[in-house]
C-alpha atoms as a PDB file:
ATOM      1  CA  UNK A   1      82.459  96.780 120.508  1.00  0.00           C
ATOM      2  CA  UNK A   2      85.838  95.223 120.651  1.00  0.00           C
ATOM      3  CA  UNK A   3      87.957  94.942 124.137  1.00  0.00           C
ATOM      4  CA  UNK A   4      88.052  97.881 126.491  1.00  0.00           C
ATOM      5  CA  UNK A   5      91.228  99.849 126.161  1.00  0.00           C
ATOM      6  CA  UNK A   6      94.081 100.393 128.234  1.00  0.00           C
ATOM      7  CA  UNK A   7      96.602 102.671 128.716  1.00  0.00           C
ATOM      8  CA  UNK A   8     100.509 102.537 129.851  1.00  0.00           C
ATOM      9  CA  UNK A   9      99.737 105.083 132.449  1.00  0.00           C
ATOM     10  CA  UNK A  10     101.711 105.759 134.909  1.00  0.00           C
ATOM     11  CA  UNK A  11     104.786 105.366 133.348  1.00  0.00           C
ATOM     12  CA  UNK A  12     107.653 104.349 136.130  1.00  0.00           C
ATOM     13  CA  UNK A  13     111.465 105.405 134.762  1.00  0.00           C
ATOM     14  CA  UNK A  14     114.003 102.481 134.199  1.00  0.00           C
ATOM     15  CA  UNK A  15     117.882 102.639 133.810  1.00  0.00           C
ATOM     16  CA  UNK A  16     118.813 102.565 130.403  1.00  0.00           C
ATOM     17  CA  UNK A  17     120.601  98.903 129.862  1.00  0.00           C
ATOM     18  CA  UNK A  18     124.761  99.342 129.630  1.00  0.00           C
ATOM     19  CA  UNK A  19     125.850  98.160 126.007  1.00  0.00           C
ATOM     20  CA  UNK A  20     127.934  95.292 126.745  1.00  0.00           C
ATOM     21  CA  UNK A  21     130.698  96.754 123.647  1.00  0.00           C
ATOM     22  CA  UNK A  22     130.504 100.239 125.419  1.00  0.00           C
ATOM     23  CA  UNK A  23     129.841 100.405 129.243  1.00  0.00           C
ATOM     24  CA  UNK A  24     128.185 103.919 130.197  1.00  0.00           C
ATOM     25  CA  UNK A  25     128.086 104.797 133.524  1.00  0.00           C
ATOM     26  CA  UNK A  26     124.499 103.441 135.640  1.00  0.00           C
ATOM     27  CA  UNK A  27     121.487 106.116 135.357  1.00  0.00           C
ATOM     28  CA  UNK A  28     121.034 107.209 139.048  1.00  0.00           C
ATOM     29  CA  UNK A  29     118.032 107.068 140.744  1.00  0.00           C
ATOM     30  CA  UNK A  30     115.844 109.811 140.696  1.00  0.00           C
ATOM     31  CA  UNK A  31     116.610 112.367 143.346  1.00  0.00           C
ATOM     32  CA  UNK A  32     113.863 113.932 145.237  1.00  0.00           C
ATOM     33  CA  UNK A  33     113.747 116.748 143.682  1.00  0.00           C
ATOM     34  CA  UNK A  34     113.814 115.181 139.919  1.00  0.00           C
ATOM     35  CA  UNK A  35     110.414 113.746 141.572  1.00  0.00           C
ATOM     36  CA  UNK A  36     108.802 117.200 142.494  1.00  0.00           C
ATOM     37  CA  UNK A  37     109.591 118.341 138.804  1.00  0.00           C
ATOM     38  CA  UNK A  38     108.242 115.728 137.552  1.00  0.00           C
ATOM     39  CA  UNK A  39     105.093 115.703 139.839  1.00  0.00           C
ATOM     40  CA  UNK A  40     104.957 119.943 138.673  1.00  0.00           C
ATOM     41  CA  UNK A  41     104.798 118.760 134.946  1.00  0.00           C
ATOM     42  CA  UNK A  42     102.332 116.015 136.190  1.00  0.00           C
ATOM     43  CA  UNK A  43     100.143 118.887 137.641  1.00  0.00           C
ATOM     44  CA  UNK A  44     100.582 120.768 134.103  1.00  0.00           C
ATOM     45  CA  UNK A  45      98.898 117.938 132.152  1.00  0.00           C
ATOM     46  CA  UNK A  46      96.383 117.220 134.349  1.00  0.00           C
ATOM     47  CA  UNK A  47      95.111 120.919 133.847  1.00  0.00           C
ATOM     48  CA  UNK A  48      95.184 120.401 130.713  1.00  0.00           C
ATOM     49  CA  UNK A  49      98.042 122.390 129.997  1.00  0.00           C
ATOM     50  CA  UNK A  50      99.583 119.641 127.032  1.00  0.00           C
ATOM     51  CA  UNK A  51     101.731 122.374 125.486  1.00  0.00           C
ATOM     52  CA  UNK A  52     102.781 123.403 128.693  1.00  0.00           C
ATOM     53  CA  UNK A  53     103.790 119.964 129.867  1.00  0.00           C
ATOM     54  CA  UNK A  54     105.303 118.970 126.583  1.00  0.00           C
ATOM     55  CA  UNK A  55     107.689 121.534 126.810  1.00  0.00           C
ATOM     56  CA  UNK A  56     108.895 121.437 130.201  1.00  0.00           C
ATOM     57  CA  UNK A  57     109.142 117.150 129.705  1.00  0.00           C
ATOM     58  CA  UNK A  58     111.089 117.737 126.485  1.00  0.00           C
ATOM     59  CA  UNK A  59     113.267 120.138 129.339  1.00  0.00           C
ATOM     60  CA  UNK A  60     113.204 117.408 131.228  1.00  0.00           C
ATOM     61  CA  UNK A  61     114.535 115.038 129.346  1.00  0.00           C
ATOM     62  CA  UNK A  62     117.136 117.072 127.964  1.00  0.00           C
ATOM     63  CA  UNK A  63     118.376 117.422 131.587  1.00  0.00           C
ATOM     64  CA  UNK A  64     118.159 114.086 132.672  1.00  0.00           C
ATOM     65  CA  UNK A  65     118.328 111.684 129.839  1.00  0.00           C
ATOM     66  CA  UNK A  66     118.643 107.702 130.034  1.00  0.00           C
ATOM     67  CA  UNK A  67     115.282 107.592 131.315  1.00  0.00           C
ATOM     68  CA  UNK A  68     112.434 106.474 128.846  1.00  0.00           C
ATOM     69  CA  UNK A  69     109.212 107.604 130.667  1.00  0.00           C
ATOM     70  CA  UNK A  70     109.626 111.343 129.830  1.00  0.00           C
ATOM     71  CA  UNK A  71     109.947 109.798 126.254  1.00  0.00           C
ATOM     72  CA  UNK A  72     106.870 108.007 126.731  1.00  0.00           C
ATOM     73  CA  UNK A  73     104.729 110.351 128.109  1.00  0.00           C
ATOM     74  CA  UNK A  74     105.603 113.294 125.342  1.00  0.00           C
ATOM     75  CA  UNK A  75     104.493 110.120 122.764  1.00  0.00           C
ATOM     76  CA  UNK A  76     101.259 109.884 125.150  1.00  0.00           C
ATOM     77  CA  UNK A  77     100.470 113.442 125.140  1.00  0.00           C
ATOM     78  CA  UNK A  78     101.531 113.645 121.453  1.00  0.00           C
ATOM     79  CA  UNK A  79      98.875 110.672 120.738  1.00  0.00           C
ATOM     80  CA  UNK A  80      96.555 112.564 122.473  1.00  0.00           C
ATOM     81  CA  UNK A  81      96.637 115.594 120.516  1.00  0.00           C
ATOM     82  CA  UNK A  82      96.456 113.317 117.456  1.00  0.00           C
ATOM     83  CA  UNK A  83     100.084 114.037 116.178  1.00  0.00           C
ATOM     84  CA  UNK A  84     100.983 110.548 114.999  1.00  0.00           C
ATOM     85  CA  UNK A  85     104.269 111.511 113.913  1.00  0.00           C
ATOM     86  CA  UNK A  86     105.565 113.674 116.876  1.00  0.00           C
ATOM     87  CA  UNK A  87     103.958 110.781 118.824  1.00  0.00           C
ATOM     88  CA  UNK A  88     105.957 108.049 117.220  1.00  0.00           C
ATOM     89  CA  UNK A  89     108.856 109.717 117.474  1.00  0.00           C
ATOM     90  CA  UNK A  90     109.217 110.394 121.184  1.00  0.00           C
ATOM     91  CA  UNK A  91     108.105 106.618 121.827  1.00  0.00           C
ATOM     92  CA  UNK A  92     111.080 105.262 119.227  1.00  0.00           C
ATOM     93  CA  UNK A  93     113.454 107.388 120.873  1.00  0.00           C
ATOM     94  CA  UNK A  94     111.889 105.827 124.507  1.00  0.00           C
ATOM     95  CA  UNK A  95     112.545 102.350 122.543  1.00  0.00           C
ATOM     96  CA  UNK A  96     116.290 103.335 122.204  1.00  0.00           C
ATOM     97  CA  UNK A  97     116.806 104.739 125.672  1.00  0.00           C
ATOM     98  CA  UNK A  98     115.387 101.239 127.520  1.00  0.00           C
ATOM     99  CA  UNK A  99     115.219  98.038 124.787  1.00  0.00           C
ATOM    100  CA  UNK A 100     113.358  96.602 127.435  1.00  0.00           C
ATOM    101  CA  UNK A 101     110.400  98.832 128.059  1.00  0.00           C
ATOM    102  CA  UNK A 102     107.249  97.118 127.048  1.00  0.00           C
ATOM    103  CA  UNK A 103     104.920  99.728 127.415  1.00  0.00           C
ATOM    104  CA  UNK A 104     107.167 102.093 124.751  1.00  0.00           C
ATOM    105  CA  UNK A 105     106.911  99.365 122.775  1.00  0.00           C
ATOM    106  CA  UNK A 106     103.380  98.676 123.276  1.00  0.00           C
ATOM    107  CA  UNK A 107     102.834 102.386 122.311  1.00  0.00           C
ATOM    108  CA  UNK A 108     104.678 102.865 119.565  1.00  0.00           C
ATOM    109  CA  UNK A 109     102.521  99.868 118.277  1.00  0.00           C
ATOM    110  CA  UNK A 110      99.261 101.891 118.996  1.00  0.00           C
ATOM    111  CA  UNK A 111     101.164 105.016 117.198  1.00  0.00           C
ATOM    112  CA  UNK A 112     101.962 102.852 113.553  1.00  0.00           C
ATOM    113  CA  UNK A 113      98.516 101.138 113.968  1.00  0.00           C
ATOM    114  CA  UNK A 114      97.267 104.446 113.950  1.00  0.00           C
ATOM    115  CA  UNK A 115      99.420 105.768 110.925  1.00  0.00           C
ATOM    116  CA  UNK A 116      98.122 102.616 108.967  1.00  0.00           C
ATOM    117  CA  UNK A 117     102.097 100.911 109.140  1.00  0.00           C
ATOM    118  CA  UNK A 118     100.313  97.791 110.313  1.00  0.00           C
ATOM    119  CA  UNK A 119     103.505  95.380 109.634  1.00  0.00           C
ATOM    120  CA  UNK A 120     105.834  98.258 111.355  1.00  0.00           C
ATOM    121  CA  UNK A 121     102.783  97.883 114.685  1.00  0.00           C
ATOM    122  CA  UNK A 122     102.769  94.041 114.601  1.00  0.00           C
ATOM    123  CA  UNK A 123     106.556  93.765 115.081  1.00  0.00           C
ATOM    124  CA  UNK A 124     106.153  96.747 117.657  1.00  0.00           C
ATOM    125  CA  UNK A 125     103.826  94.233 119.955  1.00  0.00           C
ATOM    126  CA  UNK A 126     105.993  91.493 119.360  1.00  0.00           C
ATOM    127  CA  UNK A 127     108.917  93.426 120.824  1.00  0.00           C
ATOM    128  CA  UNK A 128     106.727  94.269 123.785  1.00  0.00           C
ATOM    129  CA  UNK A 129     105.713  90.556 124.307  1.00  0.00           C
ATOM    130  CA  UNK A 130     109.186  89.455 123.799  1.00  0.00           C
ATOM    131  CA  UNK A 131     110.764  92.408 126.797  1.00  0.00           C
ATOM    132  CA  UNK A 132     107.789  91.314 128.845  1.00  0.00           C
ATOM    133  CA  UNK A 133     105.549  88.130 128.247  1.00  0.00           C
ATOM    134  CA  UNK A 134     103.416  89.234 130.955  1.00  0.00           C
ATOM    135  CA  UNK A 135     102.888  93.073 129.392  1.00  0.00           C
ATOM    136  CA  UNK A 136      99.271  91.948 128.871  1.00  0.00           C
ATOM    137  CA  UNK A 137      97.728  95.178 126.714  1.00  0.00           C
ATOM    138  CA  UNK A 138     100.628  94.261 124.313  1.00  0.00           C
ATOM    139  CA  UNK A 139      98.836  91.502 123.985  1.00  0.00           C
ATOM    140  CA  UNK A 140      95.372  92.219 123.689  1.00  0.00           C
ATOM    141  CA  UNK A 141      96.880  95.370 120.748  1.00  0.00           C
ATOM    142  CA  UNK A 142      98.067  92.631 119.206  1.00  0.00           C
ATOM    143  CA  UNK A 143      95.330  90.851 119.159  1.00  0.00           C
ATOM    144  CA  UNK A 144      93.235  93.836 117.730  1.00  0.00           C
ATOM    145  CA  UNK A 145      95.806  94.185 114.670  1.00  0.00           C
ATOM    146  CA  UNK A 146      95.298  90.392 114.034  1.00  0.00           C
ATOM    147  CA  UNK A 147      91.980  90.806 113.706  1.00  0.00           C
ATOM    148  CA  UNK A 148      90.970  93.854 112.453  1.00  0.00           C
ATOM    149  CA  UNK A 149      93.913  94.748 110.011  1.00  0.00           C
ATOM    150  CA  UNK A 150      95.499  91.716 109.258  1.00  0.00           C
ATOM    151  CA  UNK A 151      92.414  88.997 109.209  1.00  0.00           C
ATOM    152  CA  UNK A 152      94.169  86.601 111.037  1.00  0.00           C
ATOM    153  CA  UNK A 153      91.327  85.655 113.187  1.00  0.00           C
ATOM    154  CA  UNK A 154      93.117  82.190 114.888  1.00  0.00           C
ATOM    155  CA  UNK A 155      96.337  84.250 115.868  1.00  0.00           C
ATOM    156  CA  UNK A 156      94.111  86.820 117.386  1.00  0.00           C
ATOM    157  CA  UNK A 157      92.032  84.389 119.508  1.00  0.00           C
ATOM    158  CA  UNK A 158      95.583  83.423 120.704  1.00  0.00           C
ATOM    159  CA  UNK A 159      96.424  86.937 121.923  1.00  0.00           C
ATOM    160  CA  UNK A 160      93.289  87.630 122.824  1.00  0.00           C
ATOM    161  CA  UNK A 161      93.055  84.638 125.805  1.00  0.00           C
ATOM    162  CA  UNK A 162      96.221  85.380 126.821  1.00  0.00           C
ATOM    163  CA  UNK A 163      95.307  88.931 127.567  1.00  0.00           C
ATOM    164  CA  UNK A 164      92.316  87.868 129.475  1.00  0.00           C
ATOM    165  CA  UNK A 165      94.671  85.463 130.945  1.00  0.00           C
ATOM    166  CA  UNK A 166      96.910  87.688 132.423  1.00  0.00           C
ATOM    167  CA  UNK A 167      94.748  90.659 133.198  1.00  0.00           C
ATOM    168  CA  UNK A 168      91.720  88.494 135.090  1.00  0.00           C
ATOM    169  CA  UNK A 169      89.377  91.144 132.446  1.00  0.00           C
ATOM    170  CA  UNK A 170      86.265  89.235 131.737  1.00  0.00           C
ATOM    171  CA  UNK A 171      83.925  91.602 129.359  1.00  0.00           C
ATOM    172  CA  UNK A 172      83.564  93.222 126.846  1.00  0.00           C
ATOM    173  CA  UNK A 173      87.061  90.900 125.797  1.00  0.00           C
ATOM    174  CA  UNK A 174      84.956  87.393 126.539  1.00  0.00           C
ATOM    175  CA  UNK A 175      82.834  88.708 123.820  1.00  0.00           C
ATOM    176  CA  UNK A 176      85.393  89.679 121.544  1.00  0.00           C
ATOM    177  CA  UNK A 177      86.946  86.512 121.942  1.00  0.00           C
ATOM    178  CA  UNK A 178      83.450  84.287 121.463  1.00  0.00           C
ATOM    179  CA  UNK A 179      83.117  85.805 118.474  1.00  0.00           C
ATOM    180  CA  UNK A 180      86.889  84.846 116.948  1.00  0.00           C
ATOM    181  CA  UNK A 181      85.824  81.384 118.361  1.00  0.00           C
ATOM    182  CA  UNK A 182      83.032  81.222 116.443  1.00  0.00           C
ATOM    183  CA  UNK A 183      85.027  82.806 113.055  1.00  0.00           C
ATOM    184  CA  UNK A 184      87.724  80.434 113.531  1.00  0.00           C
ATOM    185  CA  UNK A 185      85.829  77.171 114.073  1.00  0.00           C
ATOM    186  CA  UNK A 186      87.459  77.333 117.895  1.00  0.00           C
ATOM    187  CA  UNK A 187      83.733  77.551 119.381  1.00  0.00           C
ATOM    188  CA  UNK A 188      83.632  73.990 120.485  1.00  0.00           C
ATOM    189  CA  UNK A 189      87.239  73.486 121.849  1.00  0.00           C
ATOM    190  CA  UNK A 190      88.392  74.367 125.488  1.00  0.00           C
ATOM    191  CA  UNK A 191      90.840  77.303 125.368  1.00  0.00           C
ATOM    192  CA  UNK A 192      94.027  76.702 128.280  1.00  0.00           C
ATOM    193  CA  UNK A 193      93.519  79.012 131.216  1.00  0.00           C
ATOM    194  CA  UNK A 194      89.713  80.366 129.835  1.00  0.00           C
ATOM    195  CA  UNK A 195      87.027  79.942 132.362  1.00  0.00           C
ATOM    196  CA  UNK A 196      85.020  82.565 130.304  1.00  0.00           C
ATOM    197  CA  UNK A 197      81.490  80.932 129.464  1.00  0.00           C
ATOM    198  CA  UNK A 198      79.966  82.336 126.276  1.00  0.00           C
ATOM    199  CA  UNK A 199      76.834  80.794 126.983  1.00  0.00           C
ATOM    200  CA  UNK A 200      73.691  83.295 126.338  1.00  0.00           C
ATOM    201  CA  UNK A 201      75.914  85.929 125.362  1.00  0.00           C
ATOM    202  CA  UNK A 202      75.161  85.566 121.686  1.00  0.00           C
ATOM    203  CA  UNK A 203      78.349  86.370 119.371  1.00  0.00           C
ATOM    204  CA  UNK A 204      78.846  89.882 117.877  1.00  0.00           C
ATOM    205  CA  UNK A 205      80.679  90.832 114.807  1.00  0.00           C
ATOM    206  CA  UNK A 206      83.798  92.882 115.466  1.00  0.00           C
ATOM    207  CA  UNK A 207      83.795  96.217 114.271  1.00  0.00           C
ATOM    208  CA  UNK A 208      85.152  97.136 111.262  1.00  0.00           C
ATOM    209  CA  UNK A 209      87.960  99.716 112.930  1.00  0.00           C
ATOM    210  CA  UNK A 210      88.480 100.555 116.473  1.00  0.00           C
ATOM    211  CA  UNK A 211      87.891 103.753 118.303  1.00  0.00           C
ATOM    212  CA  UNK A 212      90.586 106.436 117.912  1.00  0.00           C
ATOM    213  CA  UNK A 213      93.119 105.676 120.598  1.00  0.00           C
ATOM    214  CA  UNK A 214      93.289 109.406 121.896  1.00  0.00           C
ATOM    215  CA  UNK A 215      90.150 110.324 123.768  1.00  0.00           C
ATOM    216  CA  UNK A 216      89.164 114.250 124.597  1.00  0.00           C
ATOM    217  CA  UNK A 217      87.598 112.909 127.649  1.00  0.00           C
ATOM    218  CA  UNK A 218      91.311 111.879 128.586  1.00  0.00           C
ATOM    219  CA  UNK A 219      92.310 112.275 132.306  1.00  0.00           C
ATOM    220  CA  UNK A 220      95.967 112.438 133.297  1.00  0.00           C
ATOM    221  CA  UNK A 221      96.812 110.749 136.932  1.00  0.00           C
ATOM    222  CA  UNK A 222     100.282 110.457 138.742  1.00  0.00           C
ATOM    223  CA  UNK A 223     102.044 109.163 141.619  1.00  0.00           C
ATOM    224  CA  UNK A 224     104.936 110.661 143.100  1.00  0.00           C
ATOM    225  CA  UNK A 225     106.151 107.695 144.482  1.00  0.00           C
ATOM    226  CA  UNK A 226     105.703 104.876 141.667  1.00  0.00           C
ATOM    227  CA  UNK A 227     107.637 102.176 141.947  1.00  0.00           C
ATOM    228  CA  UNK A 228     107.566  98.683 140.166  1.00  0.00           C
ATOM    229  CA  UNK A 229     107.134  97.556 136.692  1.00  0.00           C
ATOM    230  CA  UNK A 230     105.272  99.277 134.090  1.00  0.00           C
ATOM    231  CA  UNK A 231     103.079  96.494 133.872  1.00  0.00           C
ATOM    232  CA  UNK A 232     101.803  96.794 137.342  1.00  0.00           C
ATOM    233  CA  UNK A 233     100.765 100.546 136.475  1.00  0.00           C
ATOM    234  CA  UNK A 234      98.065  99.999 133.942  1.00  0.00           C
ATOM    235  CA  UNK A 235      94.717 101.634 134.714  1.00  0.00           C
ATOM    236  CA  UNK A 236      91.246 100.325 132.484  1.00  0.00           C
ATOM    237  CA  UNK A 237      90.116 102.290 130.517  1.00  0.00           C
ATOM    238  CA  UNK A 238      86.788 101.211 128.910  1.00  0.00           C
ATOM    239  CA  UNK A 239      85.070 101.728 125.347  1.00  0.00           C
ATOM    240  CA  UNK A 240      87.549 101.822 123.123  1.00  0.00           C
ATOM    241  CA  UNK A 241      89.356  98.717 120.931  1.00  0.00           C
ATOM    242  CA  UNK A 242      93.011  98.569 122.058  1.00  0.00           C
ATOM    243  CA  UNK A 243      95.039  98.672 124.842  1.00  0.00           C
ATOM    244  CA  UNK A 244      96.918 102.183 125.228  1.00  0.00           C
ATOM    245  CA  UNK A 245      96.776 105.684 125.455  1.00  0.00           C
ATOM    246  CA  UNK A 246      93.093 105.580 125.242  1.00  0.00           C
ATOM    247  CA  UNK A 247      90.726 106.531 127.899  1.00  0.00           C
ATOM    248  CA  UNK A 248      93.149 106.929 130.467  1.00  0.00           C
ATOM    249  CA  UNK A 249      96.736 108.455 129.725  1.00  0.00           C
ATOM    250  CA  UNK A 250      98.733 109.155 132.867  1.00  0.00           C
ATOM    251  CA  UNK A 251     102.198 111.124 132.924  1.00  0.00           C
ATOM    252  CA  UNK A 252     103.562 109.834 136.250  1.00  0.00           C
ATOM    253  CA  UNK A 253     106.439 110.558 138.338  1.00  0.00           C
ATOM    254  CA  UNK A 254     109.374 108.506 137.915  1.00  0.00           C
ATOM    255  CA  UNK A 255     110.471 105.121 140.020  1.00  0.00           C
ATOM    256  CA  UNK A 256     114.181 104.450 141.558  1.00  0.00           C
ATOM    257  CA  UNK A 257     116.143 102.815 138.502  1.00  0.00           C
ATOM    258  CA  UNK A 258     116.169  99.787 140.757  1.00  0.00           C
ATOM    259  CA  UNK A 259     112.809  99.165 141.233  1.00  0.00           C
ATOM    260  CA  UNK A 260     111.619  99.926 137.807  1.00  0.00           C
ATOM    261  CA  UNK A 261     112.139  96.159 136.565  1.00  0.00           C
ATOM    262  CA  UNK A 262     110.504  94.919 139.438  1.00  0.00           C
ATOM    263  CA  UNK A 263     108.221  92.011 138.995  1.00  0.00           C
ATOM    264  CA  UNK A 264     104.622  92.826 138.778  1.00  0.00           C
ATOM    265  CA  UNK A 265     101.586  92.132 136.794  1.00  0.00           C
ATOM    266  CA  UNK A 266      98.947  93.018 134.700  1.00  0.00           C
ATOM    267  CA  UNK A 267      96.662  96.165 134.849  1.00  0.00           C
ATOM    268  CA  UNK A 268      95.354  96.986 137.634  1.00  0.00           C
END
């Protein structure tokens, strides 16, 4: 089995960035009672009401756009449902709204992965590294695309220790990455920042394709009062190969424009 998945759950709102050749006014921070909608659509998604919730976040966004994580979470709950191209769609448009959004990044990655656009995915991660270096399941997607679809087994070690790196995860991704030492001729030579040991944990091959990144067994969660980067918002969510929607998807209510870039970390 390859790394445990993650998803970009909760999903914190950020100002859209002001063109510098057209100036639009500052998106506002969300008012309080932006938050209880969005907390009410929240509830409609955890009940497992995804038509339900997609509809009244399209709403949503319709009333309050410049804010990317209604975009993302219709992608989310799109993914979920298995409609790739609905998915991708919402997550390009969250791209457009906020440049600088990892985690739509990140996700639309997952998305073209999943439609089998692997170049299209692999310059979706590197536009999530490249808003945030510290966005670690960018990484560790990125790393499952080296390996898996693009046999670039060195390049995925790379991506690969960083994600352990940043995230403090030790299995199943020490495994994964033991075994791309092993297949790239790394096994005998230190890796910067690993303090994995691979000894008596005997290599295994990667699989030959990941899990599907939606899971039935999918649980929405929310916060009325997130705040902070996206990247500080991550929950684990185990058994499947990348980092995403799978396993855990969370629609959450939206931060304060200003603290949406604040400085955080890895998943949680």
């Amino acid at each position: 089995a390859g790394p445990a998945g993650q998803t970009a759950s909760p999903v914190a709102i950020a100002a859209a960035p002001t063109p510098a050749a057209a100036p639009t006014p500052a998106v506002p921070p969300p008012s309080p009672a932006m938050l209880v909608e969005f907390q009410r659509i929240t509830d409609l998604a955890n009940a497992g009401k995804d038509v339900d919730a997609s509809l009244e976040l399209q709403q949503f966004a319709l009333r309050y756009p410049g804010y990317a994580a209604p975009q993302i979470n219709l992608g989310l709950l799109a993914l979920r449902a298995g409609h790739l191209a609905d998915a991708e769609g919402a997550l390009r448009r969250a791209t457009q709204v906020d440049p600088q959004n990892a985690a739509a990044w990140s996700e639309l990655g997952v998305t073209l992965r999943q439609e089998g656009k692997f170049a299209a995915a692999r310059t979706s991660y590197a536009q999530a590294i490249s808003a945030d270096p510290g966005y670690a399941p960018a990484h560790r997607n990125l790393g499952v695309l080296l390996d898996l679809y693009l046999g670039d087994t060195s390049g995925a070690l790379a991506e690969l220790e960083r994600y352990k790196t940043l995230s403090g995860e030790d299995k199943p991704v020490s495994t994964w990455i033991a075994d791309l030492r092993q297949r790239s001729g790394a096994a005998g030579r230190a890796q910067p920042g690993s303090t994995a040991s691979t000894s008596g944990a005997p290599a295994v091959a990667s699989p030959s394709a990941p899990p599907p990144a939606g899971s039935a067994a999918s649980t929405i969660t929310a916060g009325a009062n997130v705040a902070g980067s996206v990247a500080n918002e991550v929950a684990k969510a185990p058994n499947s190969a990348e980092s995403g929607t799978n396993g855990t998807t969370a629609v959450s209510a939206p931060a304060s424009a200003p603290a949406a870039r604040a400085a955080g970390g890895g998943p949680q």
